[in-house]
Protein backbone atom coordinates (compact mmCIF):
# COMPACT_ATOMS: atom_id res chain seq x y z
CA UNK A 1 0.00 0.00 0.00
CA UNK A 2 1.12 3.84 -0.68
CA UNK A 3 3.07 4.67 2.43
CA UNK A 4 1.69 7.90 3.72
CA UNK A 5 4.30 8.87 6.24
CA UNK A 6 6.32 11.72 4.61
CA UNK A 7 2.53 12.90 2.84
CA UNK A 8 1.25 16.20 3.38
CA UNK A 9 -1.96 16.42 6.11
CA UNK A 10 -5.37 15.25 4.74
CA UNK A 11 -8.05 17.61 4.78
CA UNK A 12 -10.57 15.49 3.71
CA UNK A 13 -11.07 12.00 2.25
CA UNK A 14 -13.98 10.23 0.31
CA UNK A 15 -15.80 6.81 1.41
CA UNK A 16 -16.92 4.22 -1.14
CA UNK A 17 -18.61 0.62 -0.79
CA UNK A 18 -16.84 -2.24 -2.82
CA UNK A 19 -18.90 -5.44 -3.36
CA UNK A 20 -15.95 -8.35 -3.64
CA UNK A 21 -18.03 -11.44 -5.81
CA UNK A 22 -16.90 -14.56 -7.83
CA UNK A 23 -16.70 -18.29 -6.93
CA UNK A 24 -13.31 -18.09 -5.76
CA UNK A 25 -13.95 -17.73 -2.12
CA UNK A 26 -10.69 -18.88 -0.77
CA UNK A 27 -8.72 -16.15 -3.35
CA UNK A 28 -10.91 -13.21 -2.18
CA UNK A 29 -10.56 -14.01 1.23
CA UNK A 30 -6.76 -13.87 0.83
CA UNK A 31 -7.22 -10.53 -1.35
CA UNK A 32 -9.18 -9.23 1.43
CA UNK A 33 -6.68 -9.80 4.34
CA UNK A 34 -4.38 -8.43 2.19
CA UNK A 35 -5.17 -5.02 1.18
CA UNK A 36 -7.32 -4.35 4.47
CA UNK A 37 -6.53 -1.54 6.30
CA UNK A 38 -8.57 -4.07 9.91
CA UNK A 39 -11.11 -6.68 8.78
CA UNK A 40 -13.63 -8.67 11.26
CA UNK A 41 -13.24 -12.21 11.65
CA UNK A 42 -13.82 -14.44 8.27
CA UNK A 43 -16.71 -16.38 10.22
CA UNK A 44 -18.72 -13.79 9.43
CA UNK A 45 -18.95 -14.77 5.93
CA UNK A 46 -19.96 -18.35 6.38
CA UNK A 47 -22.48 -17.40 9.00
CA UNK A 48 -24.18 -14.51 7.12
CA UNK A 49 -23.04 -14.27 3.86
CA UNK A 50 -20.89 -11.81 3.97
CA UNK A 51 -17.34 -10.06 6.18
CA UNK A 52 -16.68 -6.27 5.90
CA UNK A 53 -13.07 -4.71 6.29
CA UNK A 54 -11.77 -1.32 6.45
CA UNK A 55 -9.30 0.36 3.37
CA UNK A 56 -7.84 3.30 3.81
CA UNK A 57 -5.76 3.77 1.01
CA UNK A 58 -3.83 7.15 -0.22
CA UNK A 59 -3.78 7.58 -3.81
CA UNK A 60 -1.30 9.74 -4.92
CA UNK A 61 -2.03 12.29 -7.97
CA UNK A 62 0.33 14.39 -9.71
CA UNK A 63 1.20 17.26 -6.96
CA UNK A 64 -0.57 16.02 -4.03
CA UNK A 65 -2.48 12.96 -2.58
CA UNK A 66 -6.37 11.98 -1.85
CA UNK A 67 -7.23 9.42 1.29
CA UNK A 68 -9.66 7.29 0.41
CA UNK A 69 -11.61 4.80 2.88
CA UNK A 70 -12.98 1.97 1.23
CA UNK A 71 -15.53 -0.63 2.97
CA UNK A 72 -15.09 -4.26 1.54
CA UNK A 73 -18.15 -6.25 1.39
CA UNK A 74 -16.85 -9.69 0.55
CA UNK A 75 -19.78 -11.89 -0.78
CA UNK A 76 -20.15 -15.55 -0.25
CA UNK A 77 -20.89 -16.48 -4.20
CA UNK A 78 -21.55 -20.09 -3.61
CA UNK A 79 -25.00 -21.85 -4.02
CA UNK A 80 -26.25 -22.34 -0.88
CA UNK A 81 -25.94 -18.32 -0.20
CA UNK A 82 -26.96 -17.41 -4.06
CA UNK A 83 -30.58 -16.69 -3.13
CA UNK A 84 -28.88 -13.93 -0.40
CA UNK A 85 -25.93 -12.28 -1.98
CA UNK A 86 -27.62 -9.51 -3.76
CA UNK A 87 -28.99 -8.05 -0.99
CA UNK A 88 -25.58 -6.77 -0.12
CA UNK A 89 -25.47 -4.82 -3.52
CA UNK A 90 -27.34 -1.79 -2.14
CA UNK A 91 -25.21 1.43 -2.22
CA UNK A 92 -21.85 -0.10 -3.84
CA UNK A 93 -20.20 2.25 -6.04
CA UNK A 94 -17.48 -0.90 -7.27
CA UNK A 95 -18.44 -4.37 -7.82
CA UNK A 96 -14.96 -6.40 -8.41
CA UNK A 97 -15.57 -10.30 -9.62
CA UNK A 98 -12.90 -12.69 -8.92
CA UNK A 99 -13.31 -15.00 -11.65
CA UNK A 100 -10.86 -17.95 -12.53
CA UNK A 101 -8.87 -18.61 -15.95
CA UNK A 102 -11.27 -22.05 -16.21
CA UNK A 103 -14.23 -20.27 -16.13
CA UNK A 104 -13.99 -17.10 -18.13
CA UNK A 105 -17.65 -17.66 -19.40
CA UNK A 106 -18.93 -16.48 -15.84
CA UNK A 107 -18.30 -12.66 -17.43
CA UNK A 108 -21.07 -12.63 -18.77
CA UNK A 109 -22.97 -14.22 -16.12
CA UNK A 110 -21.97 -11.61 -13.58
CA UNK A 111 -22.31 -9.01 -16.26
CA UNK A 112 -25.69 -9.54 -17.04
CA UNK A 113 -26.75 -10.04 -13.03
CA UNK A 114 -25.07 -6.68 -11.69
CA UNK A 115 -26.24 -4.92 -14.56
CA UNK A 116 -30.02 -5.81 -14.07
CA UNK A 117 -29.84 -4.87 -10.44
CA UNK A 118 -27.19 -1.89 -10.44
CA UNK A 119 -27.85 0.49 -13.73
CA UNK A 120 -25.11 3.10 -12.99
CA UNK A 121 -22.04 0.76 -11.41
CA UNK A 122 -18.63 0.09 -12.16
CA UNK A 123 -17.36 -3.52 -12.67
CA UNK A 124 -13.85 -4.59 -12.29
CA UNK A 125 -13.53 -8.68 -13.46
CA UNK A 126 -10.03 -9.82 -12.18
CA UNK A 127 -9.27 -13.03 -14.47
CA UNK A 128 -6.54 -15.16 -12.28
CA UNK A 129 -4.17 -16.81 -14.24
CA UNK A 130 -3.28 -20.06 -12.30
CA UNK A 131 -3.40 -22.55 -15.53
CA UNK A 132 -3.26 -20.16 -18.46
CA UNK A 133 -0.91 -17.40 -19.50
CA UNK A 134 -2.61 -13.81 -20.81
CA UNK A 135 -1.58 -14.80 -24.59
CA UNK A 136 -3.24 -18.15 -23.99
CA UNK A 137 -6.78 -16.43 -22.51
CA UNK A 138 -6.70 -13.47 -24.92
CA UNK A 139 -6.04 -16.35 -28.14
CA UNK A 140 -8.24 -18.74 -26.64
CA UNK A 141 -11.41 -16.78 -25.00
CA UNK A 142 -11.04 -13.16 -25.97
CA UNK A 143 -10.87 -13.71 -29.66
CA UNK A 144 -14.63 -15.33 -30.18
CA UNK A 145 -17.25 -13.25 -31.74
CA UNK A 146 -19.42 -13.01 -28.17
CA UNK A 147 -16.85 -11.39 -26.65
CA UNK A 148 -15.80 -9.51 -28.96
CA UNK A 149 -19.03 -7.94 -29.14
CA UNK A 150 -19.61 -7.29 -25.31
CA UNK A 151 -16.26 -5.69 -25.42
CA UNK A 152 -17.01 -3.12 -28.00
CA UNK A 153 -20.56 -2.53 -27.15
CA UNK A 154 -19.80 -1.93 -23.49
CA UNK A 155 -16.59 -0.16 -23.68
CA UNK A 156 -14.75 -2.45 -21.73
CA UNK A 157 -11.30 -1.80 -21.11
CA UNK A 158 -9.03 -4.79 -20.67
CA UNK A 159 -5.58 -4.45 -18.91
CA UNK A 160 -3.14 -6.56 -16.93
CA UNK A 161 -2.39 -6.39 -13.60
CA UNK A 162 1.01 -7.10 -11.36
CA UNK A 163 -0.05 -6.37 -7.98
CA UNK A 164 -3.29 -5.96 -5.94
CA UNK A 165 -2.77 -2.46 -5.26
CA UNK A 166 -2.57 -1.16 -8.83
CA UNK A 167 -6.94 -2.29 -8.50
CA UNK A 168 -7.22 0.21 -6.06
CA UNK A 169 -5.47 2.93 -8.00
CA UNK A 170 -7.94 2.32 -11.03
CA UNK A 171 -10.89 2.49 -8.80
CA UNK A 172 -9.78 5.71 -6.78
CA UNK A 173 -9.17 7.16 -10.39
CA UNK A 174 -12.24 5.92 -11.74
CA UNK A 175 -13.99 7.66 -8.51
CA UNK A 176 -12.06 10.72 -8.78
CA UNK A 177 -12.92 10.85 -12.89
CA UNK A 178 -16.49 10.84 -11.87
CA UNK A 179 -16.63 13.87 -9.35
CA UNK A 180 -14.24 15.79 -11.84
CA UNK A 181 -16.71 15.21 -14.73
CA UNK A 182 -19.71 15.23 -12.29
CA UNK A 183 -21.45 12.22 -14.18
CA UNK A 184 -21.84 8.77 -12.95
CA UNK A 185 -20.86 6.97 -16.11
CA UNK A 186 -20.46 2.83 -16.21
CA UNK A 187 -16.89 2.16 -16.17
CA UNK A 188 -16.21 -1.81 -16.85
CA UNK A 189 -12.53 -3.47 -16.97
CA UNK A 190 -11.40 -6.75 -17.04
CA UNK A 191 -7.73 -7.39 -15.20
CA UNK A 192 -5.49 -10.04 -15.90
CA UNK A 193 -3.63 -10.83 -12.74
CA UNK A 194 -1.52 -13.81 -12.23
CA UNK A 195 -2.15 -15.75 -9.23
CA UNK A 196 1.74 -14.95 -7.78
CA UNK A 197 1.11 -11.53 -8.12
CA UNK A 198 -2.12 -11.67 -6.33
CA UNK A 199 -1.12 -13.65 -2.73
CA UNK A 200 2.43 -13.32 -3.11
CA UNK A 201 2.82 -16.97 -2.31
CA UNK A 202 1.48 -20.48 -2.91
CA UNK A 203 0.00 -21.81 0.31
CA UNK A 204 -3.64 -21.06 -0.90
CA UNK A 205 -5.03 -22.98 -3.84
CA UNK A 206 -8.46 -22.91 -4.66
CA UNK A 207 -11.41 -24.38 -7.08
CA UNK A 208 -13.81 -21.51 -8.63
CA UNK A 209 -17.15 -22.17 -7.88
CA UNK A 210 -19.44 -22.17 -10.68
CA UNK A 211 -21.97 -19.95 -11.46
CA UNK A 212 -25.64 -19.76 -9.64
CA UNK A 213 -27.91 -17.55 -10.70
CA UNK A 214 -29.57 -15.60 -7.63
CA UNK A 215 -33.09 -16.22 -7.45
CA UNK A 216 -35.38 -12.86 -9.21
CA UNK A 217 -37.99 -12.89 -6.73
CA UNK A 218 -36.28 -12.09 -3.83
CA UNK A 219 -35.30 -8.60 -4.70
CA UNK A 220 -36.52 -5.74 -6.36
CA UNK A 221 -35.00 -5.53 -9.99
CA UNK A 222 -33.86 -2.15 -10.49
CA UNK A 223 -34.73 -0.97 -14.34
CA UNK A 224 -32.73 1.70 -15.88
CA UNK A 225 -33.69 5.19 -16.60
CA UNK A 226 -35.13 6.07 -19.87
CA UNK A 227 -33.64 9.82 -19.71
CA UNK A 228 -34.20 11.29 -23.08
CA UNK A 229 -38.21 11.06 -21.98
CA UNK A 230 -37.10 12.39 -19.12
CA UNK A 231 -35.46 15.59 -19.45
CA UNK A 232 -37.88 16.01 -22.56
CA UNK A 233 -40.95 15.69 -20.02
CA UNK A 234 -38.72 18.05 -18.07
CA UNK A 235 -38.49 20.72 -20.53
CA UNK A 236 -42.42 20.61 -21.57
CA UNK A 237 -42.96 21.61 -17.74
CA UNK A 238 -40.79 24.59 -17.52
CA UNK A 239 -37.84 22.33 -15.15
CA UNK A 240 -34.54 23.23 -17.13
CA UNK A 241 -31.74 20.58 -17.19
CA UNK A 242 -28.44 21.48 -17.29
CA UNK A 243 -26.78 22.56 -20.78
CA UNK A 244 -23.71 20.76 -20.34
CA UNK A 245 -25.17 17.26 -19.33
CA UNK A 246 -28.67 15.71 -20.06
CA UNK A 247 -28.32 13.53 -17.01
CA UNK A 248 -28.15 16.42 -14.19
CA UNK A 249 -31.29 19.04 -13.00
CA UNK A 250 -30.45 21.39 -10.56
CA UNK A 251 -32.98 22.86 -8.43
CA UNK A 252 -32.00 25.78 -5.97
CA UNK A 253 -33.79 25.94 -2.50
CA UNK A 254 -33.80 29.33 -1.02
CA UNK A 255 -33.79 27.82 2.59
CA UNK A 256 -31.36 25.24 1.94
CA UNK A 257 -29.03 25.84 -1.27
CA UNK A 258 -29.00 23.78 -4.48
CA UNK A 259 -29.63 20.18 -4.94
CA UNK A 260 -28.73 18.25 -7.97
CA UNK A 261 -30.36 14.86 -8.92
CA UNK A 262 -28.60 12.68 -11.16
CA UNK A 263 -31.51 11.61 -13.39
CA UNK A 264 -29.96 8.12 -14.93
CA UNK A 265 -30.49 6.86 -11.10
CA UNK A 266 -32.32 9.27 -8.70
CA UNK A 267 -29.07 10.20 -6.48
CA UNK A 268 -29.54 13.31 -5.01
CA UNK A 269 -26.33 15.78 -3.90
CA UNK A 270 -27.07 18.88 -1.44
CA UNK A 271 -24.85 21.57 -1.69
CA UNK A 272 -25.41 24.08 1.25
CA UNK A 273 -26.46 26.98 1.90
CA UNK A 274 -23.97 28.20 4.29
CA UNK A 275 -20.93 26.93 1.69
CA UNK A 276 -22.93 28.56 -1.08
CA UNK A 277 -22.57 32.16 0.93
CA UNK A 278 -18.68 31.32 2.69
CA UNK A 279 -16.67 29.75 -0.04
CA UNK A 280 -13.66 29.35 1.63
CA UNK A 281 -11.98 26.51 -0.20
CA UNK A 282 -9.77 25.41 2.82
CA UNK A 283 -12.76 24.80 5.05
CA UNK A 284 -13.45 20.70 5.23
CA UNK A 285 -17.24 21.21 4.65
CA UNK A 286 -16.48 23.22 1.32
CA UNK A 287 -14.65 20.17 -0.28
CA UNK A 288 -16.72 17.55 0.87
CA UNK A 289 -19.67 19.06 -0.79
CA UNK A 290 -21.86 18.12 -2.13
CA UNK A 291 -23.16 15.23 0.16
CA UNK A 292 -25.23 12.67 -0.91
CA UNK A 293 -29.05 13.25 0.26
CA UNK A 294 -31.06 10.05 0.78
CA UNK A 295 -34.83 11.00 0.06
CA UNK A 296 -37.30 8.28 0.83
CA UNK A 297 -40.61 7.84 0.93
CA UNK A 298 -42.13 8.08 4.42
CA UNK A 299 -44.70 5.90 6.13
CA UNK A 300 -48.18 7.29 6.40
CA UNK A 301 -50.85 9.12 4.06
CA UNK A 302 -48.26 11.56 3.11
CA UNK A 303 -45.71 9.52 1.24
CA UNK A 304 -43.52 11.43 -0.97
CA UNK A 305 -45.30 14.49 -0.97
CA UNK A 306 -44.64 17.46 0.99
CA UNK A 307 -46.70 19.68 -0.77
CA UNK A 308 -49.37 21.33 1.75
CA UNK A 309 -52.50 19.47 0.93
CA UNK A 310 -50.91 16.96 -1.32
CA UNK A 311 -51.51 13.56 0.25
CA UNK A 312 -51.24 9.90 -1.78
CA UNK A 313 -54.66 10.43 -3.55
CA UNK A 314 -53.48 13.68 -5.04
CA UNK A 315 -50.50 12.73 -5.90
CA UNK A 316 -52.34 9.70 -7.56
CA UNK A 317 -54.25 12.49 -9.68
CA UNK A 318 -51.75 13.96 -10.51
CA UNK A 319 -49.95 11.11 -12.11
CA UNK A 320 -53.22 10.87 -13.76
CA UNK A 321 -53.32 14.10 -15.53
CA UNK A 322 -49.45 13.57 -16.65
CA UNK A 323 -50.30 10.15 -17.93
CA UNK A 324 -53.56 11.92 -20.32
CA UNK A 325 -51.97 14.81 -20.98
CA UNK A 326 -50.00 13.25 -24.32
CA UNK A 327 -52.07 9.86 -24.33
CA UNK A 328 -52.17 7.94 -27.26
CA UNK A 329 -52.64 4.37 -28.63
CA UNK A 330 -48.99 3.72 -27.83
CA UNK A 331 -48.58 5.27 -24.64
CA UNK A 332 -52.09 4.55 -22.33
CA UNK A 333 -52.51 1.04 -20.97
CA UNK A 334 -54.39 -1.28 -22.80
CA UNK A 335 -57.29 -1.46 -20.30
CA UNK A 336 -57.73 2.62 -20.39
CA UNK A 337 -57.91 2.48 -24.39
CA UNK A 338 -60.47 -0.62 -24.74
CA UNK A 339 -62.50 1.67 -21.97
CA UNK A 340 -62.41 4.82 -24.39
CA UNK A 341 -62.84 2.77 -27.24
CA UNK A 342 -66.03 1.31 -26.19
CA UNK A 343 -67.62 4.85 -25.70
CA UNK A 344 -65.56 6.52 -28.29
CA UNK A 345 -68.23 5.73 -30.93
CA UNK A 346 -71.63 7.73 -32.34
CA UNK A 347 -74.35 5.49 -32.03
CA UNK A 348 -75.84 7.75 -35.29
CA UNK A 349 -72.95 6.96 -37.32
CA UNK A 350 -73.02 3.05 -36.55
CA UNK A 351 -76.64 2.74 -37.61
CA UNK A 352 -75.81 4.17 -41.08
């Protein structure tokens, strides 16, 4: 890990979730000790499904440094947990899939799965070469027409790795790259890392699980946001979205300061009031804005609304009047048009 000894003071650092999946439990257990700043006891794992550890990690940039503290959620992948492990998922920024040379195929697998349940993610697959070299992988899986269209279509860079550490400097960059461009972009690699490089020595060996498919019903499938309809609904309303991205609005609150709500998942970021008015770029609120606002819908009669007089059955009229508003055959449910098309007729005209 960076040593941070002769580094300049922090003044502030950023916390991220990592979700650690793939069948090769005994490998990401190892990875985990490793590059874990304090980690609770392993038993955790095979008694809930899951251990947590602690990374702080300094990654340094060009003139200075950023502290980062990572929290590890290593996920039991096997079968007998596969009906549990997404529940975990919730609020990961990183999902990094330990996947062995054998079983390359399980890409696409874990692909498909985080992308169903996490729209705006990052995924980092680390392929461990334990029986294969890179040339032998890239000639003898990466060369096949599937793959070479889920690498083009999804951008997917594909790299190779010497040491553990060098993961964390792609994610904190990644991470970094995000705030700097404020967007929330999917970002997927694939690592080659041989297994050497990854423990350091040979006292582990392990068999990569296969595959099982977590069962659909015991979660709530997150779909992705169609924003074009969106911030075009937006615009018909009056609500401007920003100029130089079509995923952000920004709506200033004259008792709080400005909020902005990234549309391709919901996130909402509160910048102050009290920063918006000081400024002073060496004070630690300043640069950790903005925070990250969960909104939720509370129990009761009010739900989301806190609109004076708006309770759910307004709201439910509302939604109402949107949905008519630009109705057509396309757009209404089938039962509404079958309704309007049963009255929509002049009895004077049918008996001619």
């Amino acid at each position: 890990m960076n040593s941070c000894e002769l580094l300049e003071p922090i003044e502030y650092y950023l916390k991220k979730k990592i979700c650690l999946l793939g069948g090769t439990e005994l490998y990401k257990n190892e990875f985990q000790k490793k590059i874990s700043s304090n980690c609770l006891p392993l038993e955790n794992k095979e008694n809930i499904g899951v251990n947590i550890s602690r990374i702080e990690y300094f990654y340094q940039l060009t003139k200075k440094h950023q502290k980062f503290e990572f929290l590890l959620w290593n996920i039991d992948c096997r079968q007998r947990r596969s009906f549990l492990r997404t529940i975990f998922y919730n609020g990961a920024e990183v999902m990094l899939v330990f996947i062995s040379d054998t079983k390359i195929e399980q890409i696409y697998h874990y692909f498909s799965e985080i992308r169903l349940r996490m729209p705006a993610i990052t995924i980092i697959f680390c392929v461990i070469l334990e029986k294969f070299s890179k040339e032998e992988i890239i000639n003898a899986q990466f060369e096949n027409e599937d793959f070479r269209f889920l690498v083009k279509n999804n951008n997917i860079q594909i790299n190779e790795i010497s040491e553990p550490f060098e993961i964390l400097d792609q994610i904190c960059s990644i991470c970094l790259n995000k705030i700097k461009n404020k967007e929330i972009e999917n970002c997927y690699i694939i690592n080659l890392i041989p297994l050497q490089s990854l423990l350091n020595h040979s006292g582990v060996k392990d068999n990569c699980n296969d595959y099982y498919e977590p069962q659909p019903h015991d979660e709530k499938i997150k779909k992705k946001i169609n924003t074009n309809a969106l911030t075009n609904f937006l615009s018909k309303i009056g609500i401007k979205v920003e100029d130089k991205s079509q995923n952000w609005i920004r709506i200033k609150n004259k008792n709080f300061g400005t909020f902005s709500i990234y549309l391709k998942n919901g996130n909402v970021y509160y910048f102050p009031i009290v920063c918006e008015k000081c400024k002073d770029k060496k004070c630690l609120t300043y640069n950790k804005a903005p925070f990250f606002i969960c909104i939720e819908a509370e129990s009761g009669s009010h739900g989301w609304s806190n609109i004076k007089g708006f309770n759910q059955d307004e709201l439910l009229i509302l939604s109402k009047i949107f949905a008519i508003l630009e109705g057509n055959e396309k757009t209404l449910p089938k039962s509404v048009l079958k309704q309007i098309k049963r009255v929509n007729i002049c009895n004077k005209l049918k008996l001619k």
